[in-house]
Protein backbone atom coordinates (compact mmCIF):
# COMPACT_ATOMS: atom_id res chain seq x y z
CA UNK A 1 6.03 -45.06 -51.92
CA UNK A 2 5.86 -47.65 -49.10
CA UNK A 3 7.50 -46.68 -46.19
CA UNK A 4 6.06 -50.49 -44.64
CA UNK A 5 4.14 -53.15 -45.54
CA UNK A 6 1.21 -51.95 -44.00
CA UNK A 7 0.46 -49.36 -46.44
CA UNK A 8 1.30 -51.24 -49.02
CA UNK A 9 -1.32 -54.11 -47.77
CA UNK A 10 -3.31 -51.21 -47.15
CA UNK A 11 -3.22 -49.67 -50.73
CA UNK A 12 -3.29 -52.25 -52.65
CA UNK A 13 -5.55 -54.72 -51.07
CA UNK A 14 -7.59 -52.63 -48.68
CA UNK A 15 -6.68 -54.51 -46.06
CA UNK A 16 -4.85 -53.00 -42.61
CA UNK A 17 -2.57 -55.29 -40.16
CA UNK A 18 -1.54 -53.14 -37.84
CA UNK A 19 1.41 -55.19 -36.94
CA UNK A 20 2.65 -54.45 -40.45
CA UNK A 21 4.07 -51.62 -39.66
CA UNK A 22 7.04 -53.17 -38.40
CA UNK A 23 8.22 -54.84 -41.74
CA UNK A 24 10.03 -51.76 -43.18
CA UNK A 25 9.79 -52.13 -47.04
CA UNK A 26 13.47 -51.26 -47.45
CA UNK A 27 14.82 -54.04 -44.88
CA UNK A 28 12.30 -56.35 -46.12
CA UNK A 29 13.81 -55.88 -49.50
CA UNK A 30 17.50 -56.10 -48.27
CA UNK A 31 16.74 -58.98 -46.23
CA UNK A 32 15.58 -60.91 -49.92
CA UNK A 33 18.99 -59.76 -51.26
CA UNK A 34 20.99 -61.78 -48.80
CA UNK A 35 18.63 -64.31 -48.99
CA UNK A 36 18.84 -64.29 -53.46
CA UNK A 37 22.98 -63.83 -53.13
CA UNK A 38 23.16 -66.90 -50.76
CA UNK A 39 21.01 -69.16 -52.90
CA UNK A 40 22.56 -68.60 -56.15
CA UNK A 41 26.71 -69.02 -54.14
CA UNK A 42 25.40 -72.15 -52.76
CA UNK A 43 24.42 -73.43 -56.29
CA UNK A 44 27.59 -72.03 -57.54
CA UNK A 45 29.85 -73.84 -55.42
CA UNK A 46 28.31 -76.74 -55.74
CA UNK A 47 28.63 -76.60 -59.63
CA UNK A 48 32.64 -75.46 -58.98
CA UNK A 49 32.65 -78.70 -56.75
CA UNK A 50 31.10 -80.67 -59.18
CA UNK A 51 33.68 -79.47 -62.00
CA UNK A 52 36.03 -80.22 -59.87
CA UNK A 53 37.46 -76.68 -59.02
CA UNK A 54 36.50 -76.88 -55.30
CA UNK A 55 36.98 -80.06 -53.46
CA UNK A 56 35.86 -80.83 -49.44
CA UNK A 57 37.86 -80.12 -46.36
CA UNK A 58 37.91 -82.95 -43.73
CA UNK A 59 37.00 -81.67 -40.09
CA UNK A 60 36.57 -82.90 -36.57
CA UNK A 61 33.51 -82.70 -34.95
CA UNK A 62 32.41 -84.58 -31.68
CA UNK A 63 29.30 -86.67 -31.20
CA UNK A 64 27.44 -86.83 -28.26
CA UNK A 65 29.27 -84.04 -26.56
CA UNK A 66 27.56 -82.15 -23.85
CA UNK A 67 26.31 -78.38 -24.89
CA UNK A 68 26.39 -77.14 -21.51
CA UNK A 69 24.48 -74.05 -19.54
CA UNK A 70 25.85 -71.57 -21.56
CA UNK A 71 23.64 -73.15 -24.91
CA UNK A 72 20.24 -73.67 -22.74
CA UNK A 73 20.79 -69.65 -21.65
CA UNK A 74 21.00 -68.65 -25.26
CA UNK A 75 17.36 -70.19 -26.01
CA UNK A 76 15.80 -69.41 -22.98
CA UNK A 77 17.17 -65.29 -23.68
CA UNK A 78 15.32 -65.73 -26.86
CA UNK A 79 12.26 -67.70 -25.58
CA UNK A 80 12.38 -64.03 -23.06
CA UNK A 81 12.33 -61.89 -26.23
CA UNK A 82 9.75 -63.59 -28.04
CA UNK A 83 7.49 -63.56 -24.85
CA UNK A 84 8.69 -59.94 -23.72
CA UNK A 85 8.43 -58.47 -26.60
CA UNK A 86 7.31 -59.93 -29.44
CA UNK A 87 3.85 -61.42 -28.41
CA UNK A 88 3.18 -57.68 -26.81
CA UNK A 89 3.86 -55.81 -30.02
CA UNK A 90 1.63 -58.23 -31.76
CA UNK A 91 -1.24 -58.46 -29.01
CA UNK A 92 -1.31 -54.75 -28.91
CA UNK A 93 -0.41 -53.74 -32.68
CA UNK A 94 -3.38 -52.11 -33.20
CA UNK A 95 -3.47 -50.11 -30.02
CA UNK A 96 0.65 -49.07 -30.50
CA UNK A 97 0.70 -48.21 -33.94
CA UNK A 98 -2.08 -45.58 -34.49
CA UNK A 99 0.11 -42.28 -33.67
CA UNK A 100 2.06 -40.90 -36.42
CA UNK A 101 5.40 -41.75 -34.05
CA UNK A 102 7.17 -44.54 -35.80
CA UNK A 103 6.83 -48.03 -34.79
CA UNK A 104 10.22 -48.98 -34.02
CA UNK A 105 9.84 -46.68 -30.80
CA UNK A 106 8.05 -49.42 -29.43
CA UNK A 107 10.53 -52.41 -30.80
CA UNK A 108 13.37 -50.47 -28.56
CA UNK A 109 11.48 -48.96 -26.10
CA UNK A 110 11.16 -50.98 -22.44
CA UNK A 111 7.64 -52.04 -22.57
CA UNK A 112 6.30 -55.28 -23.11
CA UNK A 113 4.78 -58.27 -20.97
CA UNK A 114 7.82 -59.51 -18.51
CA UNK A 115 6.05 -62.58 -17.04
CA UNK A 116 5.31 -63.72 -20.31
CA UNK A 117 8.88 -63.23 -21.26
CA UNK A 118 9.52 -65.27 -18.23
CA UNK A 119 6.90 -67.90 -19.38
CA UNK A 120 9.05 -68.16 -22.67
CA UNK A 121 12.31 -68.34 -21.24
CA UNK A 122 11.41 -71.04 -18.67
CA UNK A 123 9.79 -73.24 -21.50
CA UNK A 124 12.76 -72.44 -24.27
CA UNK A 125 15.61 -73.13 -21.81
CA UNK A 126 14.28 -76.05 -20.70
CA UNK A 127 13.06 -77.18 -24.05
CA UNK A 128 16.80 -77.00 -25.18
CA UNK A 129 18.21 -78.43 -22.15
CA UNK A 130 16.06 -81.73 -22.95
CA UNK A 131 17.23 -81.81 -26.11
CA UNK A 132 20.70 -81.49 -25.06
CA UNK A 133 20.34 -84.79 -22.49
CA UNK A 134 19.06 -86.39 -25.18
CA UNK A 135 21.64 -86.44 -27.46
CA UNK A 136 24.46 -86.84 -25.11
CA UNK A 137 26.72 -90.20 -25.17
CA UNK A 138 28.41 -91.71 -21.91
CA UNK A 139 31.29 -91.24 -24.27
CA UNK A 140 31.49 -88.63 -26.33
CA UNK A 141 33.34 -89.53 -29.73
CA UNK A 142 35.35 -87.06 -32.19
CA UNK A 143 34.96 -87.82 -35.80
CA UNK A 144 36.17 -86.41 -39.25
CA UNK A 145 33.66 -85.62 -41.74
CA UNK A 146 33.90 -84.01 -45.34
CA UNK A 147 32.41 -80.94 -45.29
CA UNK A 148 32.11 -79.74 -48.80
CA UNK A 149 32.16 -75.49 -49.87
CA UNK A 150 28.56 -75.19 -50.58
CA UNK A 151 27.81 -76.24 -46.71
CA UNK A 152 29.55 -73.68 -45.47
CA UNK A 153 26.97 -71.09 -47.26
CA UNK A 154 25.18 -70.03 -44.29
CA UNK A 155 28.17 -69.40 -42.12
CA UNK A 156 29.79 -67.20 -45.63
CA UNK A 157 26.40 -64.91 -45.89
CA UNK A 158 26.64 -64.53 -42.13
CA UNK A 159 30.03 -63.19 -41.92
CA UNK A 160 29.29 -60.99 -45.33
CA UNK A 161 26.17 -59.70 -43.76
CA UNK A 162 27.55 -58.68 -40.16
CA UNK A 163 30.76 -57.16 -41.76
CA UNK A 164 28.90 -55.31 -44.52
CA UNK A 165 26.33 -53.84 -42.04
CA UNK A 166 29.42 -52.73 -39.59
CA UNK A 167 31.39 -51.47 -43.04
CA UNK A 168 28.30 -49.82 -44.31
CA UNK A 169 27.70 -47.67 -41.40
CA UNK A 170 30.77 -46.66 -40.66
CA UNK A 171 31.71 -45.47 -44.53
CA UNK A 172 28.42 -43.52 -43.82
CA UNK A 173 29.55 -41.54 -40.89
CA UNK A 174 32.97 -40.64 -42.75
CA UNK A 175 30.54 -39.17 -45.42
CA UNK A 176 28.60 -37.58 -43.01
CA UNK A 177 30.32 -36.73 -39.71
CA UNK A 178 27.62 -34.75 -38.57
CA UNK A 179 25.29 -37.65 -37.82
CA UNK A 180 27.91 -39.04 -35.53
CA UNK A 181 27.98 -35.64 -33.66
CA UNK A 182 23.96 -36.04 -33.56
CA UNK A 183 24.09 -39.34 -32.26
CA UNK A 184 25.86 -38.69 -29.42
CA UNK A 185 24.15 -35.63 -28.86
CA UNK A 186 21.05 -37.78 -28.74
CA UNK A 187 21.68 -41.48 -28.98
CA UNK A 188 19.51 -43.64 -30.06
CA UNK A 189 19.38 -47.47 -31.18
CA UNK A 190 17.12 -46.42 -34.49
CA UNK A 191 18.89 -43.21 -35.09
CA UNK A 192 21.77 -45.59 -34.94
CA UNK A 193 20.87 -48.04 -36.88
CA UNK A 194 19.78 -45.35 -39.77
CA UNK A 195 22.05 -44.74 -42.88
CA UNK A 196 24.00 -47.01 -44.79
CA UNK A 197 27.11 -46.72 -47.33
CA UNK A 198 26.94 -49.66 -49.79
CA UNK A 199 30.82 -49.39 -50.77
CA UNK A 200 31.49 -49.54 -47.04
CA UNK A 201 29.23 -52.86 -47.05
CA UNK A 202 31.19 -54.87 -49.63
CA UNK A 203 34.93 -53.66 -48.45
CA UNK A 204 34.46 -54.69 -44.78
CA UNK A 205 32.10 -57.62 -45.69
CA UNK A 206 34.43 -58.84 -48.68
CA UNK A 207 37.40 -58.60 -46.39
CA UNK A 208 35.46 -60.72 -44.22
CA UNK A 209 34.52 -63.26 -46.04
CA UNK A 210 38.26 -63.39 -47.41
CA UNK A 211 39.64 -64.15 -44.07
CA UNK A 212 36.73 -66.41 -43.28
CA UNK A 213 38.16 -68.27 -46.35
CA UNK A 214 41.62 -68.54 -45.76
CA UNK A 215 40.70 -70.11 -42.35
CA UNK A 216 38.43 -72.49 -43.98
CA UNK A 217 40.84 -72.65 -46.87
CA UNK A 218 38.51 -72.71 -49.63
CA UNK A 219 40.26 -71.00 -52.71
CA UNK A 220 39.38 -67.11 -52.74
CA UNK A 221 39.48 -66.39 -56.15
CA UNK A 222 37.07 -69.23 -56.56
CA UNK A 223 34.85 -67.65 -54.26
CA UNK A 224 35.03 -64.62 -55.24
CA UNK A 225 33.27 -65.41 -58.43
CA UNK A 226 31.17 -68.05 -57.00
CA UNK A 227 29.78 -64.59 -55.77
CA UNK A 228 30.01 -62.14 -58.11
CA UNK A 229 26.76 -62.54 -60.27
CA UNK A 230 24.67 -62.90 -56.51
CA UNK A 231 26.20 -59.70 -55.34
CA UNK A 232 25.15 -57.67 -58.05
CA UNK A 233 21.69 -59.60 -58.12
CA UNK A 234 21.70 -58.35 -54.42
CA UNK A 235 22.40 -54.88 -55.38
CA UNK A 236 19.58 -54.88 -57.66
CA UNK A 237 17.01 -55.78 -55.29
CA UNK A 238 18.51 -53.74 -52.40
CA UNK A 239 17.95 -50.86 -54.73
CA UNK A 240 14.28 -51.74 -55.33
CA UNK A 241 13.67 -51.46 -51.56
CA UNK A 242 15.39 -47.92 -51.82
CA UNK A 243 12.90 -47.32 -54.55
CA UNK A 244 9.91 -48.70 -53.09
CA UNK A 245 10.33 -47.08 -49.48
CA UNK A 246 12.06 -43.54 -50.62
CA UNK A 247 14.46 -43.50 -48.23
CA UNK A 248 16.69 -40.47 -49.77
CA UNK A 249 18.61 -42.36 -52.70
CA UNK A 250 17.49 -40.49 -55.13
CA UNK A 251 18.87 -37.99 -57.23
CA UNK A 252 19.25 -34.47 -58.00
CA UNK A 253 16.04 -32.47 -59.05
CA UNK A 254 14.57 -33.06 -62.42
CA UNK A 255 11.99 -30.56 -63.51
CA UNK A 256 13.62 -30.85 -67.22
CA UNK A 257 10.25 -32.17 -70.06
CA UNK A 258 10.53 -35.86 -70.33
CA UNK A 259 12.29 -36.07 -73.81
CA UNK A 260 10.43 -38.13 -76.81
CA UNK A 261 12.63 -40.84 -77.04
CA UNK A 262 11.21 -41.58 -73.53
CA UNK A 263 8.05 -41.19 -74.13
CA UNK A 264 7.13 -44.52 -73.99
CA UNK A 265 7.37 -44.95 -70.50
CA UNK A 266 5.29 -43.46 -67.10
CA UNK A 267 6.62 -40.36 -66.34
CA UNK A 268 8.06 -41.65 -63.00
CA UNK A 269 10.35 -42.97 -64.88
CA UNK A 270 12.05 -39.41 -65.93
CA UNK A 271 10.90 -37.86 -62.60
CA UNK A 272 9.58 -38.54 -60.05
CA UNK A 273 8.12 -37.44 -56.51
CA UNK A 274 8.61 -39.58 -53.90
CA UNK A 275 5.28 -39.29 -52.90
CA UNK A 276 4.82 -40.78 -48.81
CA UNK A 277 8.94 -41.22 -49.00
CA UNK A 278 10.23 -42.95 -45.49
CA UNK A 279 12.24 -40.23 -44.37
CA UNK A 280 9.20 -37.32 -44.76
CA UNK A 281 11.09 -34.90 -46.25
CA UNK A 282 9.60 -31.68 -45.59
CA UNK A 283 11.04 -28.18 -45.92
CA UNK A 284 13.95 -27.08 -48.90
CA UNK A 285 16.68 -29.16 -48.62
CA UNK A 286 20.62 -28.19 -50.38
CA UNK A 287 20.41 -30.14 -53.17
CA UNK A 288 17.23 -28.10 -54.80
CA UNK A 289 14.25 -29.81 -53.82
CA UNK A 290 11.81 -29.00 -51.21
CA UNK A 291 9.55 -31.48 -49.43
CA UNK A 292 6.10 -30.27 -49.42
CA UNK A 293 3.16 -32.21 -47.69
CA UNK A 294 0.47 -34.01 -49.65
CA UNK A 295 -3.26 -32.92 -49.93
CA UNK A 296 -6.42 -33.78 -50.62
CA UNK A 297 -6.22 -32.41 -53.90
CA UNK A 298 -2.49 -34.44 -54.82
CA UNK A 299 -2.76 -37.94 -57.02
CA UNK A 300 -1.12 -39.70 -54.24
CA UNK A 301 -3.32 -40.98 -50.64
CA UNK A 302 -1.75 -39.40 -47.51
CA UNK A 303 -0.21 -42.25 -45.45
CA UNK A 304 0.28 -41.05 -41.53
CA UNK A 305 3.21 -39.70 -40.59
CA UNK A 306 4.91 -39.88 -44.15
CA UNK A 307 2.66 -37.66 -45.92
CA UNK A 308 4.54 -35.43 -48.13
CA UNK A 309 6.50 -35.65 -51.66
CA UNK A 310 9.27 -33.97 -53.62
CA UNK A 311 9.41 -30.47 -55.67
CA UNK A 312 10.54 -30.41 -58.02
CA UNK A 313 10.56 -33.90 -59.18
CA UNK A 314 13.94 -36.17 -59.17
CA UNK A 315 15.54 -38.63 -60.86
CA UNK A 316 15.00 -41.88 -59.82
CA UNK A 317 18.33 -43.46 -59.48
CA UNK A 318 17.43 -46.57 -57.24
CA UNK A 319 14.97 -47.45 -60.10
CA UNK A 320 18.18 -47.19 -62.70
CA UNK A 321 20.55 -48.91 -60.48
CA UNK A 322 18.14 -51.71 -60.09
CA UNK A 323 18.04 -51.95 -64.16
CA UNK A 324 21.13 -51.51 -64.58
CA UNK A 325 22.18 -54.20 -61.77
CA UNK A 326 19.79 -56.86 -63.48
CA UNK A 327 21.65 -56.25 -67.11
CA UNK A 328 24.67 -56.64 -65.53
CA UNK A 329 23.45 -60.10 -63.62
CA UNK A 330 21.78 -61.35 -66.44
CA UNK A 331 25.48 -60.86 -68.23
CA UNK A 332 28.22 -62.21 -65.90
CA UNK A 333 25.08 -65.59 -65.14
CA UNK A 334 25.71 -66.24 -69.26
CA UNK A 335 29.49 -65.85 -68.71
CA UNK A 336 30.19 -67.60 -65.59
CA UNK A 337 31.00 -71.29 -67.27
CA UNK A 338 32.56 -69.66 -70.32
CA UNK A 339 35.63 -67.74 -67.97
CA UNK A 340 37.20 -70.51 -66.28
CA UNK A 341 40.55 -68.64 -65.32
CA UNK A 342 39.55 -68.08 -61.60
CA UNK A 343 39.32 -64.56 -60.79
CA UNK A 344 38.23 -63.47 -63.89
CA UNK A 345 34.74 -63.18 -63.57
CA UNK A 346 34.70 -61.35 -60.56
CA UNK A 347 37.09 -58.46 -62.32
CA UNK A 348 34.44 -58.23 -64.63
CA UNK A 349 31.59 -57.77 -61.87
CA UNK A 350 34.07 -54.99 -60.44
CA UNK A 351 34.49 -53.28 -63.38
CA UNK A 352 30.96 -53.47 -64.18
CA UNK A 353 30.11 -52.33 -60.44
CA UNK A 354 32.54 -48.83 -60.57
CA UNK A 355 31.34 -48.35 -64.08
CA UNK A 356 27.84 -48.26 -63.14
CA UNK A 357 28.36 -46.45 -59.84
CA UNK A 358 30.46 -44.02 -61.20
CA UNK A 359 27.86 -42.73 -63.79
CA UNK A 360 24.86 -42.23 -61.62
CA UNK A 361 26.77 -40.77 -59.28
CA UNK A 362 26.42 -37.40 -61.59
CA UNK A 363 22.95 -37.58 -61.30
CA UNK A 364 22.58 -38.74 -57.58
CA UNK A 365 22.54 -36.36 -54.14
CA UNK A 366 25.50 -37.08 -52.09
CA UNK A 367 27.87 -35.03 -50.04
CA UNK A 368 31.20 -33.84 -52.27
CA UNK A 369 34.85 -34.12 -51.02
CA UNK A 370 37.07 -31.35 -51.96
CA UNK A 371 40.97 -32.49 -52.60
CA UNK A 372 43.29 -30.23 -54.18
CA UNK A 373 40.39 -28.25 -55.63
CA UNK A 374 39.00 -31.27 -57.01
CA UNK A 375 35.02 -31.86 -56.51
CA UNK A 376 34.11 -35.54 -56.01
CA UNK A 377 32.05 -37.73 -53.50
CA UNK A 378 33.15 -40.99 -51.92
CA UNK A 379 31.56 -43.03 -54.17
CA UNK A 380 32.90 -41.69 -57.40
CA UNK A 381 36.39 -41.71 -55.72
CA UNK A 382 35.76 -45.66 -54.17
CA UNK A 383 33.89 -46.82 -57.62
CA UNK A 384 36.63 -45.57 -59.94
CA UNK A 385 39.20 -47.35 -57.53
CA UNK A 386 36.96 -50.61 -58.09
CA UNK A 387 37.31 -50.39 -61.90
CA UNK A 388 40.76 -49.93 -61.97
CA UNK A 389 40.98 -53.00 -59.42
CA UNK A 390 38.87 -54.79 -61.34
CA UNK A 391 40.83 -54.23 -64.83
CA UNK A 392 44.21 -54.70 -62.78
CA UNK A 393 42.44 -58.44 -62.00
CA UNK A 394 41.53 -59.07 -65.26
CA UNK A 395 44.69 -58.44 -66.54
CA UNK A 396 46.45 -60.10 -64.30
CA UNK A 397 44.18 -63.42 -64.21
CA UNK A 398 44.11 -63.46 -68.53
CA UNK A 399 48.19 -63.33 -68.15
CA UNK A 400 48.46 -65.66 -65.66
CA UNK A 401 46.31 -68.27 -67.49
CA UNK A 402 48.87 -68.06 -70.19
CA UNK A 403 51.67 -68.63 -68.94
């Protein structure tokens, strides 16, 4: 495992940058999701546009119109960070980051170089403001443009991201209320920031980016499957950064012979143990494993502060999710100019989603809801719901096209 890229710089390449140590594998990885799921809508709406499915919206913008104080604060807060901050953690990255205390107690602690901040401020803001005279007229005009779908792909990935961070988190702390409790016992920006829920990501951030679309009227059901093969791409890799960085979404313990029909692949594959996982498991935990630390005499190196791995072995359900979510992909990208009832295609992706979900939930860790003496966890409750909203969709778009 890579908890950052340092180690994995380290590893493979022998080489150390201290300053590495900040790019955690698994938001490096999610970051290349949004960045994958917003490429492929933006070539999807423009192909929808082309077809004639999606037309542009005419809208009033001004020219020449002052931007004001408020615009020339906003660079000069960031010209503050990025002298503050960002130039100490680099300047001193090999000095901060030899502890075994993680990194990002620096990125939110206080320190850092405040005249430089100051520097960077000072030279932003005013940077900004001359660009700002610059572009002013005497008189500023208002004029309507055509702004077509695929423009507005930025401003769509934004509003996904910010509402499926907020619904992520909080689907997490229903799932685990205890964390909550912790956090207030002891609050903390990381400890905040820590823990995710990805069903809780695409409610809040679909509802989002629904309401974002009625305002900006661009058909939803076109949208909808404008997105549908980039979310599940974005799934896929998301999962590979759980994978690569260990960061608990694994599953239950495997210490079960890998069978013959397997035997084909590395045993990882079957089972595997999280060797230098991100969250440095250590001690027995509920679900049957116990996190042991790594020696000298282990087939794994001993990264600082992360140094320990999983007995017995588990299965390694990002790894399968991130197959799985590439099949799936691979699938609705072949379909996607064969369905053109609108709607349709992104039924399929739901069905596909709680079908997949549902399944390696048996095989996953995850806290269990008890309702009427029935045993479940949120996401087999949330991923059946999907499929049945998904074939309700279907159903509904296949009869509508008919008629």
């Amino acid at each position: 495992m890579y908890p950052n890229l340092y180690f994995l710089f380290q590893d493979l390449f022998g080489i150390e940058i201290s300053a590495l140590k900040l790019v955690n594998s698994f938001g490096l990885l999610v970051a290349l999701a949004f960045v994958a799921a917003s490429a492929l809508l933006r070539r999807e709406l423009q192909r929808k546009e082309q077809e004639g499915r999606l037309e542009a919206m005419e809208s009033k913008v001004w020219v020449g119109k002052p931007q004001g104080p408020m615009a020339w604060a906003s660079s000069a807060l960031l010209g503050f960070v990025l002298g503050w901050k960002v130039l100490w953690l680099l300047i001193n990255a090999s000095d901060l980051f030899q502890g075994s205390g993680p990194p990002q107690q620096h990125l939110f602690s206080g320190e850092g170089y405040p005249l430089l901040g100051l520097v960077g401020a000072v030279a932003l803001g005013l940077l900004r403001r001359k660009e700002d005279l610059k572009q002013r007229l005497e008189k500023p005009e208002e004029k309507t443009v055509a702004v077509h779908p695929w423009e507005r792909t930025g401003t769509i990935t934004m509003v996904a991201a910010i509402g499926g961070v907020v619904g992520a988190k909080f689907f997490h702390l229903l799932e685990y209320p205890d964390e909550l409790v912790a956090f207030f016992r002891e609050p903390s920006l990381q400890s905040f920031l820590g823990g995710l829920t990805i069903y809780g990501g695409l409610i809040v951030g679909g509802l989002a980016v629904a309401a974002y679309a009625r305002r900006v009227r661009i058909p939803f059901l076109h949208l909808a499957d404008a997105t549908a093969p980039g979310l599940i791409l974005a799934y896929g890799i998301g999962r590979m950064g759980c994978q690569i960085s260990g960061d608990g979404d694994w599953g239950i313990p495997n210490p079960n012979p890998k069978p013959d029909w397997l035997s084909w692949a590395p045993d990882w594959v079957w089972s595997y143990s999280f060797p230098n996982n991100v969250n440095a498991v250590y001690g027995p935990r509920p679900a049957g494993y116990t996190g042991k630390l790594i020696t000298e005499n282990d087939p794994w190196p001993i990264f600082e502060g992360f140094g320990t791995y999983l007995d017995p072995g588990v299965y390694p359900t990002s790894f399968y999710e991130t197959l799985m979510a590439t099949v799936i992909f691979a699938f609705l990208w072949s379909m996607r100019k064969r369905w053109a009832a609108p709607g349709f295609l992104f039924g399929v992706y739901l069905m596909f989603n709680g079908v997949e979900r549902f399944f390696i939930e048996k095989i996953r860790v995850n806290a269990e809801m008890n309702w009427l003496g029935l045993m479940f966890t949120q996401a087999e409750l949330i991923s059946t719901l999907t499929f049945l909203g998904g074939l309700a969709l279907t159903i509904w778009v296949s009869r509508r096209s008919k008629g």
